[in-house]
Protein backbone atom coordinates (compact mmCIF):
# COMPACT_ATOMS: atom_id res chain seq x y z
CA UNK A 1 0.00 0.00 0.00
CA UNK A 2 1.45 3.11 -0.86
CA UNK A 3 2.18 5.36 2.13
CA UNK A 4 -0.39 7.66 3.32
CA UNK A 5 -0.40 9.84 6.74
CA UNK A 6 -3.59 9.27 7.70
CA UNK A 7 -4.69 11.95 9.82
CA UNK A 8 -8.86 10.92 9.79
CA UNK A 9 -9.44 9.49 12.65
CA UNK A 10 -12.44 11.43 14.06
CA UNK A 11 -14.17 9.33 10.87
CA UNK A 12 -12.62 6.04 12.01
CA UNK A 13 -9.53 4.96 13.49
CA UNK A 14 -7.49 3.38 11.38
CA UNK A 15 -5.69 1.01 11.42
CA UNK A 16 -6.99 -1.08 13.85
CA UNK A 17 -4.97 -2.82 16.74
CA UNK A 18 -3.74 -6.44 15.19
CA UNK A 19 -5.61 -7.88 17.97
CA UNK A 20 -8.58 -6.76 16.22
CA UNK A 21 -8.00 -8.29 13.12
CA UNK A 22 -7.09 -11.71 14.55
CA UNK A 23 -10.56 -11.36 17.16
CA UNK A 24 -12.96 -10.86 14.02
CA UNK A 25 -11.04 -13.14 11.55
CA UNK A 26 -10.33 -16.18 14.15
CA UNK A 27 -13.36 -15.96 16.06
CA UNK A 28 -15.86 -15.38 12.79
CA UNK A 29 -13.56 -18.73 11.20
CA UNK A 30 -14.34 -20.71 14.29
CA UNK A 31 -17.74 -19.51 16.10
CA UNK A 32 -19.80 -17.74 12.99
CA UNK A 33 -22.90 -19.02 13.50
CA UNK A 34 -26.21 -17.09 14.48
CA UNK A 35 -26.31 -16.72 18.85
CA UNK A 36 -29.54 -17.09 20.79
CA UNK A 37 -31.37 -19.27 17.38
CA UNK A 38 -29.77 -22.10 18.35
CA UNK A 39 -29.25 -24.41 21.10
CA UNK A 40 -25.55 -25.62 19.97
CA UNK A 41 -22.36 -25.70 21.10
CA UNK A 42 -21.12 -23.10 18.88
CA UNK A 43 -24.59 -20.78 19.22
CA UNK A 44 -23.79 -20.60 23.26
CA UNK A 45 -20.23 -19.95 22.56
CA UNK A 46 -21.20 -16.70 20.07
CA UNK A 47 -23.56 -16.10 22.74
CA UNK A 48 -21.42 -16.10 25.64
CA UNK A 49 -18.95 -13.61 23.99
CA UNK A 50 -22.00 -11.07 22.77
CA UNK A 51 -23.07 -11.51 26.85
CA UNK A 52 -19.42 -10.88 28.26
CA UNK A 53 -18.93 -7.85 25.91
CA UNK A 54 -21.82 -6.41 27.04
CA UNK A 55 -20.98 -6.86 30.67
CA UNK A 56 -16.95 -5.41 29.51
CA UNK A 57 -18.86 -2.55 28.12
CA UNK A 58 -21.17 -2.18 31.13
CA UNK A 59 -18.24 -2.09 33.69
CA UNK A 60 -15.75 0.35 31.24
CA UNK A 61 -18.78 3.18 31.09
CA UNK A 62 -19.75 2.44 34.68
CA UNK A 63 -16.55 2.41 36.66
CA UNK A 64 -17.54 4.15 39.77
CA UNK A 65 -20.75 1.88 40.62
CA UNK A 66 -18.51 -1.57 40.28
CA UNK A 67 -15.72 0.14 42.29
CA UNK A 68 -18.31 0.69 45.13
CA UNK A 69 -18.99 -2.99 44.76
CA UNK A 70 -23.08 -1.96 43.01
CA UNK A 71 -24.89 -3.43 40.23
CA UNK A 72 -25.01 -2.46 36.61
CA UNK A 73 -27.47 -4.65 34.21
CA UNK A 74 -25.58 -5.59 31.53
CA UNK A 75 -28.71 -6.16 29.68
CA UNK A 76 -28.84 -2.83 29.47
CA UNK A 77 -26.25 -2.46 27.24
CA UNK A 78 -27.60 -2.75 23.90
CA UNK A 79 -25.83 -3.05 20.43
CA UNK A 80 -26.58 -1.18 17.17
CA UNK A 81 -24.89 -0.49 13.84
CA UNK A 82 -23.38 2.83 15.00
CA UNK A 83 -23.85 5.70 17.11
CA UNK A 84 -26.26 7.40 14.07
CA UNK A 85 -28.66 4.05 14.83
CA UNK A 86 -27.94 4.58 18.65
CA UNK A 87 -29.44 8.18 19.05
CA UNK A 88 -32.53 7.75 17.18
CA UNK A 89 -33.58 5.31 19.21
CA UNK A 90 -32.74 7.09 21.93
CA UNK A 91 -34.70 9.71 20.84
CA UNK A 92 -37.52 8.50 19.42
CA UNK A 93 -37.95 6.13 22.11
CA UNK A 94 -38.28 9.30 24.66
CA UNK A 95 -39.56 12.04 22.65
CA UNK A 96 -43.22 12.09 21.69
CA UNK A 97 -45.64 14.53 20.09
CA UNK A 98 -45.77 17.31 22.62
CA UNK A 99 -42.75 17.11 24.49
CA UNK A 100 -39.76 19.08 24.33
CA UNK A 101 -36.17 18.31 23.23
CA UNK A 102 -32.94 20.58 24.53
CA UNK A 103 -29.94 19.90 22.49
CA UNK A 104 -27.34 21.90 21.49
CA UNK A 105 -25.42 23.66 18.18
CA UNK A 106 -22.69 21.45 18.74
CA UNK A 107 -24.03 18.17 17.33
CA UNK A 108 -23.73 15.95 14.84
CA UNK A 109 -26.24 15.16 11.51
CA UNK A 110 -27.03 12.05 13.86
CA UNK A 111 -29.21 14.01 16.75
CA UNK A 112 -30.02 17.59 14.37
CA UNK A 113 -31.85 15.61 11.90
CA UNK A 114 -33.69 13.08 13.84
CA UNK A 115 -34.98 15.69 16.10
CA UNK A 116 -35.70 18.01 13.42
CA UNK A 117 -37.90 14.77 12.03
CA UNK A 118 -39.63 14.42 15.68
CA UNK A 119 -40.61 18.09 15.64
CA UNK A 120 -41.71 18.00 11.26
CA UNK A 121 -43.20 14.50 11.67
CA UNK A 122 -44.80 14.02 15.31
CA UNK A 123 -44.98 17.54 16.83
CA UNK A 124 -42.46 17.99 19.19
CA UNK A 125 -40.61 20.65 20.07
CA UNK A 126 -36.88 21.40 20.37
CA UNK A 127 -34.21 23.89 21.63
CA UNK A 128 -30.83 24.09 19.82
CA UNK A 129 -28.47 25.94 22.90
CA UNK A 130 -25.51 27.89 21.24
CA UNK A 131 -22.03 27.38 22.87
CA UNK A 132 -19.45 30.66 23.32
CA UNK A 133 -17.08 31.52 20.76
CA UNK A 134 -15.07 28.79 21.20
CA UNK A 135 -17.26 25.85 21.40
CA UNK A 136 -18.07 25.16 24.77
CA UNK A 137 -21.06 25.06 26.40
CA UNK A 138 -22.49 26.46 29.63
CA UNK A 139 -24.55 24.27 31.61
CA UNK A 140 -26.53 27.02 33.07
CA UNK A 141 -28.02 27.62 29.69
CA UNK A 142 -28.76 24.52 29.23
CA UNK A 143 -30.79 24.61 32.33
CA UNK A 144 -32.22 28.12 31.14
CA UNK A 145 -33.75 25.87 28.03
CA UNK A 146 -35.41 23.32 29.98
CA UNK A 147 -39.46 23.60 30.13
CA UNK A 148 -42.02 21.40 31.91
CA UNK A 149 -42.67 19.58 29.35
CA UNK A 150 -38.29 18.86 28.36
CA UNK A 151 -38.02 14.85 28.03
CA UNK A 152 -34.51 14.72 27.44
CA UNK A 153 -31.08 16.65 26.93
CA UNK A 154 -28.97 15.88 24.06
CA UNK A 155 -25.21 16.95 24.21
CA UNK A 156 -22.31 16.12 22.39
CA UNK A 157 -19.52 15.18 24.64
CA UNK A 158 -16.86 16.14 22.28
CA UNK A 159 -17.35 18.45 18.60
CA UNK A 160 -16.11 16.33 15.64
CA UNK A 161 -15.08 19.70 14.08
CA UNK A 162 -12.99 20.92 16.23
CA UNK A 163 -12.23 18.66 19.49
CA UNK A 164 -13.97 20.82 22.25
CA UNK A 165 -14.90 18.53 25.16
CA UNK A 166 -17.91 19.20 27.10
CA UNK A 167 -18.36 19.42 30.66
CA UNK A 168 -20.47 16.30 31.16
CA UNK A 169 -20.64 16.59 34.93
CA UNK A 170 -22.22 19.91 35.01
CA UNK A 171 -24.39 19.24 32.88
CA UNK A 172 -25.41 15.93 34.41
CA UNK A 173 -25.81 17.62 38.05
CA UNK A 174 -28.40 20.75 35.69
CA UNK A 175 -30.13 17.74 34.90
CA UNK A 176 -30.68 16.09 38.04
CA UNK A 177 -31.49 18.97 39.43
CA UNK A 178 -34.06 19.62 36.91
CA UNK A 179 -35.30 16.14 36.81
CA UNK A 180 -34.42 15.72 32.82
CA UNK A 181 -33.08 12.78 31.21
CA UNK A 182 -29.79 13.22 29.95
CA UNK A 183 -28.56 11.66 26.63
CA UNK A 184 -25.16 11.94 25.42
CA UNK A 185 -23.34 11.42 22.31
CA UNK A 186 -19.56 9.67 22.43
CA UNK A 187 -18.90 8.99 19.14
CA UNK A 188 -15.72 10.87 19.60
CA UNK A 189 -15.18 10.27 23.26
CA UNK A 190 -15.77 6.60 23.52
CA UNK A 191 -12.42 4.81 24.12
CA UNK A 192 -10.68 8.15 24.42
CA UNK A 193 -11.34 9.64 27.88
CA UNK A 194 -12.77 8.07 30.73
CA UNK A 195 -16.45 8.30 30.85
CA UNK A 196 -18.82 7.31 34.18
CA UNK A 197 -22.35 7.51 33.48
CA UNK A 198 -23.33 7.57 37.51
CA UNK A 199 -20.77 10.41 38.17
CA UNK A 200 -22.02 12.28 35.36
CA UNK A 201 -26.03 11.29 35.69
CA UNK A 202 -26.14 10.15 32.37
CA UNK A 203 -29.36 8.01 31.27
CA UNK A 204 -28.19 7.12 28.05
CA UNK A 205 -25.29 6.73 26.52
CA UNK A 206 -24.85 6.43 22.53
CA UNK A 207 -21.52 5.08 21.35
CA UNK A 208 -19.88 3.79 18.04
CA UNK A 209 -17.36 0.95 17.89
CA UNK A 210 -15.58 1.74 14.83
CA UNK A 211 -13.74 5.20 16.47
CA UNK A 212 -11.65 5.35 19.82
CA UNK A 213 -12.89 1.42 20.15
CA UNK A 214 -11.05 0.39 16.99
CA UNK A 215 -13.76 -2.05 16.46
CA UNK A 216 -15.11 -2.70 12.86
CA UNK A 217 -17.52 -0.43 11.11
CA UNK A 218 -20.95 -1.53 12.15
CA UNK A 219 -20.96 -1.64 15.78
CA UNK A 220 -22.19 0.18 18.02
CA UNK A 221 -24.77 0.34 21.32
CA UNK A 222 -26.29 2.46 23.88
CA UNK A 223 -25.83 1.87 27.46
CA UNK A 224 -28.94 2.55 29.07
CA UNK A 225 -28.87 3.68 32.64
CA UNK A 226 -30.98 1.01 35.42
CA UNK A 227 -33.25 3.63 35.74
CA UNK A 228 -33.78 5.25 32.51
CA UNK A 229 -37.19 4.95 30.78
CA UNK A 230 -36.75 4.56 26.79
CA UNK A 231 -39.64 2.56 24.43
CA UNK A 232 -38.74 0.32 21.76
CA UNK A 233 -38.99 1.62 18.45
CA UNK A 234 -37.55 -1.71 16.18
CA UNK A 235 -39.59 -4.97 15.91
CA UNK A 236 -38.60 -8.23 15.25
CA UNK A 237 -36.65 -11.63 15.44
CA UNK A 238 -35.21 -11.83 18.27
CA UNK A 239 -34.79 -16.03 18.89
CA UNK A 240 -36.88 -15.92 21.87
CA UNK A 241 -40.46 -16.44 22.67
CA UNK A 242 -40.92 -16.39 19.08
CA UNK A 243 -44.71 -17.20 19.49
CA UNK A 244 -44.90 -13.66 20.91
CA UNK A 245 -46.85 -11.21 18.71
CA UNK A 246 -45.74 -8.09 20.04
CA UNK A 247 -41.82 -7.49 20.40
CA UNK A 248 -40.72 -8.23 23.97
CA UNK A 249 -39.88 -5.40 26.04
CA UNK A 250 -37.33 -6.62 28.32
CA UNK A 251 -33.52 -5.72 27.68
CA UNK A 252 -31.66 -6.29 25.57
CA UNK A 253 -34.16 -7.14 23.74
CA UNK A 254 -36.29 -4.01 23.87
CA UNK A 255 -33.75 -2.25 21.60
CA UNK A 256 -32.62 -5.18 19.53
CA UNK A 257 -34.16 -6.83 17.03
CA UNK A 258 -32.45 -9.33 13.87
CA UNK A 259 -29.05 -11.24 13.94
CA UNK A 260 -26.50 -9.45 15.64
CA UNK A 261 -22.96 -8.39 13.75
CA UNK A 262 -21.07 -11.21 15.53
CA UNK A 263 -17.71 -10.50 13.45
CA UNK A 264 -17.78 -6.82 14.87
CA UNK A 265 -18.55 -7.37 18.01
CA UNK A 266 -15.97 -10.14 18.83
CA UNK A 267 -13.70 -7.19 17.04
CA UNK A 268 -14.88 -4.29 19.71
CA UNK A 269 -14.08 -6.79 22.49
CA UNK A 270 -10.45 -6.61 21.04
CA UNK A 271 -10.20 -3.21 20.50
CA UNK A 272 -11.51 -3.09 24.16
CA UNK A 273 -8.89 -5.10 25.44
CA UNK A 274 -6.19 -3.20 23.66
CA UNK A 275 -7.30 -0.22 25.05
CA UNK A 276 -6.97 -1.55 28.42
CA UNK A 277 -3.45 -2.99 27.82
CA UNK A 278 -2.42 0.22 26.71
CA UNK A 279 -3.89 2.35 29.24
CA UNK A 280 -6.57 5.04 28.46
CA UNK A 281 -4.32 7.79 29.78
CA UNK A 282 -1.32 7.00 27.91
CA UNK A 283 -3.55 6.72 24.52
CA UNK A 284 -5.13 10.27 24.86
CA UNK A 285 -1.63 11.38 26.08
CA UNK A 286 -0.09 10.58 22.95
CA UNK A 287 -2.72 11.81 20.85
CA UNK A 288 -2.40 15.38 22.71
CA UNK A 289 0.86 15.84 22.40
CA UNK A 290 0.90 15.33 18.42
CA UNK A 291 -1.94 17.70 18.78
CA UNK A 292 0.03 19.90 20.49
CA UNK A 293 2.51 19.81 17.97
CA UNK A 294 -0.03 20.31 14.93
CA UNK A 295 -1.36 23.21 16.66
CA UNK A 296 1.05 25.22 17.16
CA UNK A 297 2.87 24.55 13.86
CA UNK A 298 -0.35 25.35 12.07
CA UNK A 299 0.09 28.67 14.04
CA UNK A 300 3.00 30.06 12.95
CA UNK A 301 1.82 29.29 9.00
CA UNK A 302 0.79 32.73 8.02
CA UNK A 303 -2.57 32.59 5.55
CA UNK A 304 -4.01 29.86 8.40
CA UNK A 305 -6.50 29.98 10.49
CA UNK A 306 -7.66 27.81 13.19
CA UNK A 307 -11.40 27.44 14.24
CA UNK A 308 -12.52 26.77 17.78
CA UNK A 309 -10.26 26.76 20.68
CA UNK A 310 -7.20 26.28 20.95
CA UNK A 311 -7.45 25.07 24.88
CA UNK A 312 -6.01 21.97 25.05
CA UNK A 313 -7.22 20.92 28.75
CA UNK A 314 -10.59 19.88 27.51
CA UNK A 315 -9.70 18.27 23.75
CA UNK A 316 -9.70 15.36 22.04
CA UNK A 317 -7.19 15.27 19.14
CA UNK A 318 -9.01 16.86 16.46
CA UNK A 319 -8.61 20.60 14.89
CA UNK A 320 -9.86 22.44 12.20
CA UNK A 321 -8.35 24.73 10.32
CA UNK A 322 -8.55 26.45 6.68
CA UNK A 323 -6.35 28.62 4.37
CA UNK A 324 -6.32 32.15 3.27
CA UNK A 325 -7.74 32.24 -0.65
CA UNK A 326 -8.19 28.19 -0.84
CA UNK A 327 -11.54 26.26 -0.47
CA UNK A 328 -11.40 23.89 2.49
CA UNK A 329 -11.67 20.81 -0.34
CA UNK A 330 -8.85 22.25 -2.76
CA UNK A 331 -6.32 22.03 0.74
CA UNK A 332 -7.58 18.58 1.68
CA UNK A 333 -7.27 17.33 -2.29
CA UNK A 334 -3.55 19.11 -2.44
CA UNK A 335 -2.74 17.52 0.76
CA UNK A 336 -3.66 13.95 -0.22
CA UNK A 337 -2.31 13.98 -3.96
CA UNK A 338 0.78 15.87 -3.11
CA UNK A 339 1.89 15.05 0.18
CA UNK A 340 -0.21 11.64 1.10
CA UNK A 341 -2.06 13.31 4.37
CA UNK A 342 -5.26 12.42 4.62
CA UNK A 343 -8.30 14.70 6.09
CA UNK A 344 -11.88 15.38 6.35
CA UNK A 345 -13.11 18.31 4.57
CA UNK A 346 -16.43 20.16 4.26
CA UNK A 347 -19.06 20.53 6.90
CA UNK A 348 -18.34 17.38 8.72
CA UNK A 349 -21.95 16.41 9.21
CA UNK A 350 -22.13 19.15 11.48
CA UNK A 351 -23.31 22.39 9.85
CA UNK A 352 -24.48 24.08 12.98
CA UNK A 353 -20.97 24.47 14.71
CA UNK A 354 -20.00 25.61 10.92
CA UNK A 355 -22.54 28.71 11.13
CA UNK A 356 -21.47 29.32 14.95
CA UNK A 357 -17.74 29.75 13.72
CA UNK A 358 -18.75 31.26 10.45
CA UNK A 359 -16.80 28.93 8.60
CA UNK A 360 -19.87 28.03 6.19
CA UNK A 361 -20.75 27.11 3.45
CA UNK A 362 -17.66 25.71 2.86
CA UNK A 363 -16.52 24.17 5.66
CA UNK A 364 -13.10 23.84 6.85
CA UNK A 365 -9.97 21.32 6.43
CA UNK A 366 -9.95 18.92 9.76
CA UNK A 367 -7.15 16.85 11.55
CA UNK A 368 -7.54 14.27 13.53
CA UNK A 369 -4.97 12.32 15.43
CA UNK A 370 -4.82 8.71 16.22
CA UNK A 371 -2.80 6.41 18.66
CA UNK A 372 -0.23 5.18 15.50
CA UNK A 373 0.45 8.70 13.88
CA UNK A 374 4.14 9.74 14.94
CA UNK A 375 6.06 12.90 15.50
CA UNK A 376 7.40 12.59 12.12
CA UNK A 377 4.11 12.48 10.41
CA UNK A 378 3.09 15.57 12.17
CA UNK A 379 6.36 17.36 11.52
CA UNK A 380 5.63 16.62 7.59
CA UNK A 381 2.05 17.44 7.66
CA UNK A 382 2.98 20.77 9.09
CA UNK A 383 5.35 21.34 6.28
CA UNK A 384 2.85 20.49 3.79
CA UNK A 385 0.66 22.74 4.84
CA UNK A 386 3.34 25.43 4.83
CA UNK A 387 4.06 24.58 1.21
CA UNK A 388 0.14 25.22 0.65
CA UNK A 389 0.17 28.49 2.09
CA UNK A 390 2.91 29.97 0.96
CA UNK A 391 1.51 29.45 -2.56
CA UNK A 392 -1.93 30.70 -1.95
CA UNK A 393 -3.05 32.58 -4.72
CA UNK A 394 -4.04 35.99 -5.41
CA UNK A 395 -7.32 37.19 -2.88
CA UNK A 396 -10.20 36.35 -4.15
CA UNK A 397 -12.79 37.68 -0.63
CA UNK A 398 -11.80 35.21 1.75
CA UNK A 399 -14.41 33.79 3.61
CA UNK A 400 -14.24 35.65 7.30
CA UNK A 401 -15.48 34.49 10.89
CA UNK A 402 -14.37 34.29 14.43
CA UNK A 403 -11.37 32.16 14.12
CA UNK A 404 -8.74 32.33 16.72
């Protein structure tokens, strides 16, 4: 393959952790057969490792409660394709026609649009709550947003465009003092920085596999607090009490439905592992500091601007930046045919954060660091981008905003 810097991760790490490969390709060779339809040896093995993921999963997002020596149902750890699949059932299994939604400016396609369809399609209603001029949010206008008739807060934990990490525990203490639900979205958080649902009074938490993990494309789950009230909004096989009419309504079951991706799954178990062999910390540290690095280079490239903060206390390893006379997609295209680093450009699936930082319609060039990108890679990607710059062309009315 030829060599690429592959500076994407915020879409999906890559590459996975070998253990990874060898879990889906061994385990699929060996045990890939369809769990819970079958009575079998090799069903109940397939079934075994779906049941102890869950309870890994269960225990890695709910660290303080097994520390104290409580209970977590495992059950209620649920899988999905992805975290898109994740938060509409989360919301549309708690928001109904009449009832309010608070979310936020910082999200993703995956909660705008599926709210925008509950308030279009079943007459809800929704707040969008703007974060300050670099990206972060203050709890106390979340709380400001809440009604009587709020069913649930939606928050990003961390922006895919430009890294900002919320502040999940005050926003999880506004809720319980309001008596809201609160949903949050770790699709870039997940496998990066530690995340406890009871510290943080979080009801339900959406995740993807395929991200910080390094599972497969295709996974994913929501880990549904013991108390949480959400309604089932899929129907169908499930391989038990199949005389049943009506979809059963305990969990897991509530929120799956059809034949589980057993290849990806025995894949996030590895990439779950890994992450534990490796340590957490020492993964995000790693990350930072090439962030650190691609930061501050990008800083000193006159013609480039960076959007968001530049605060690296509450990051994940992702930036966005764009050039002085260039569209966001000519960089990224320059970048990849020229120099072999590879981006994200455009809007990001995010287009909200875009109009916030004024960097529509275009969008801007983003970075995102994973655990196998070196010091080397970042030193050459910050030459690249010097090479760009310094051969911008004539103005042509820039695009302008509040970068920093």
């Amino acid at each position: 393959m030829e060599e690429i810097i592959y500076l994407d991760n915020a879409a999906t790490s890559f590459p996975k952790p070998e253990p990874v490969h060898d879990a889906v390709h061994d385990f699929y060779r060996r045990c890939g057969v369809n769990p819970g339809r079958t009575g079998c040896d090799l069903g109940l093995q397939a079934e075994e490792m779906i049941h102890g993921t869950r309870k890994r999963l269960t225990a890695f997002f709910n660290r303080s409660l097994i520390e104290a020596g409580k209970t977590k149902d495992p059950n209620r750890l649920v899988f999905t394709l992805n975290a898109t699949m994740s938060l509409n059932l989360i919301i549309n299994g708690t928001v109904e026609r009449g009832d309010h939604i608070v979310t936020t400016k910082v999200e993703h396609n995956s909660v705008i649009r599926p709210v925008h369809h509950r308030v279009r399609d079943f007459g809800a209603e929704a707040d969008f709550v703007a974060p300050d001029d670099e990206g972060y949010l203050d709890p106390e206008e979340i709380r400001k947003a809440i009604r009587k008739n709020t069913k649930l807060v939606m928050v990003n934990h961390a922006s895919n465009v430009t890294g900002v990490v919320q502040d999940l525990k005050a926003i999880g203490a506004v809720c319980r003092e309001e008596g809201v639900p609160l949903a949050v979205d770790t699709a870039q958080t997940a496998g990066v920085l530690p995340i406890d649902m009871a510290e943080c009074n979080i009801s339900f938490l959406a995740f993807t596999g395929h991200k910080g993990l390094f599972a497969p494309t295709g996974t994913g789950g929501i880990c549904v607090a013991d108390d949480a009230e959400i309604k089932g909004t899929i129907y169908g096989g499930t391989g038990v009490r199949s005389a049943d009419l009506y979809h059963l309504t305990e969990f897991p079951y509530r929120l799956e439905a059809g034949t589980q991706n057993l290849a990806g799954i025995a894949g996030l178990s590895a990439g779950l592992g890994w992450i534990e062999e490796k340590g957490l910390d020492n993964i995000y540290s790693h990350e930072i500091e090439l962030l650190t690095m691609l930061q501050e280079g990008f800083a000193e490239i006159q013609g480039v601007t960076l959007w968001g903060t530049r605060n690296l206390q509450r990051r994940v390893a992702t930036l966005s930046m764009t050039v002085e006379n260039y569209d966001a997609a000519d960089v990224g295209t320059i970048l990849d045919v020229e120099f072999g680093v590879q981006t994200r450009t455009g809007l990001h699936c995010a287009p909200l954060i875009h109009e916030h930082h004024g960097t529509t319609p275009r969008g801007t060039v983003r970075f995102s660091v994973g655990p196998f990108n070196t010091k080397n890679e970042i030193e050459t990607t910050i030459k690249a981008v010097a090479t760009i710059a310094a051969d911008r062309p004539v103005p042509t009315g820039a695009a302008t905003g509040r970068g920093s």
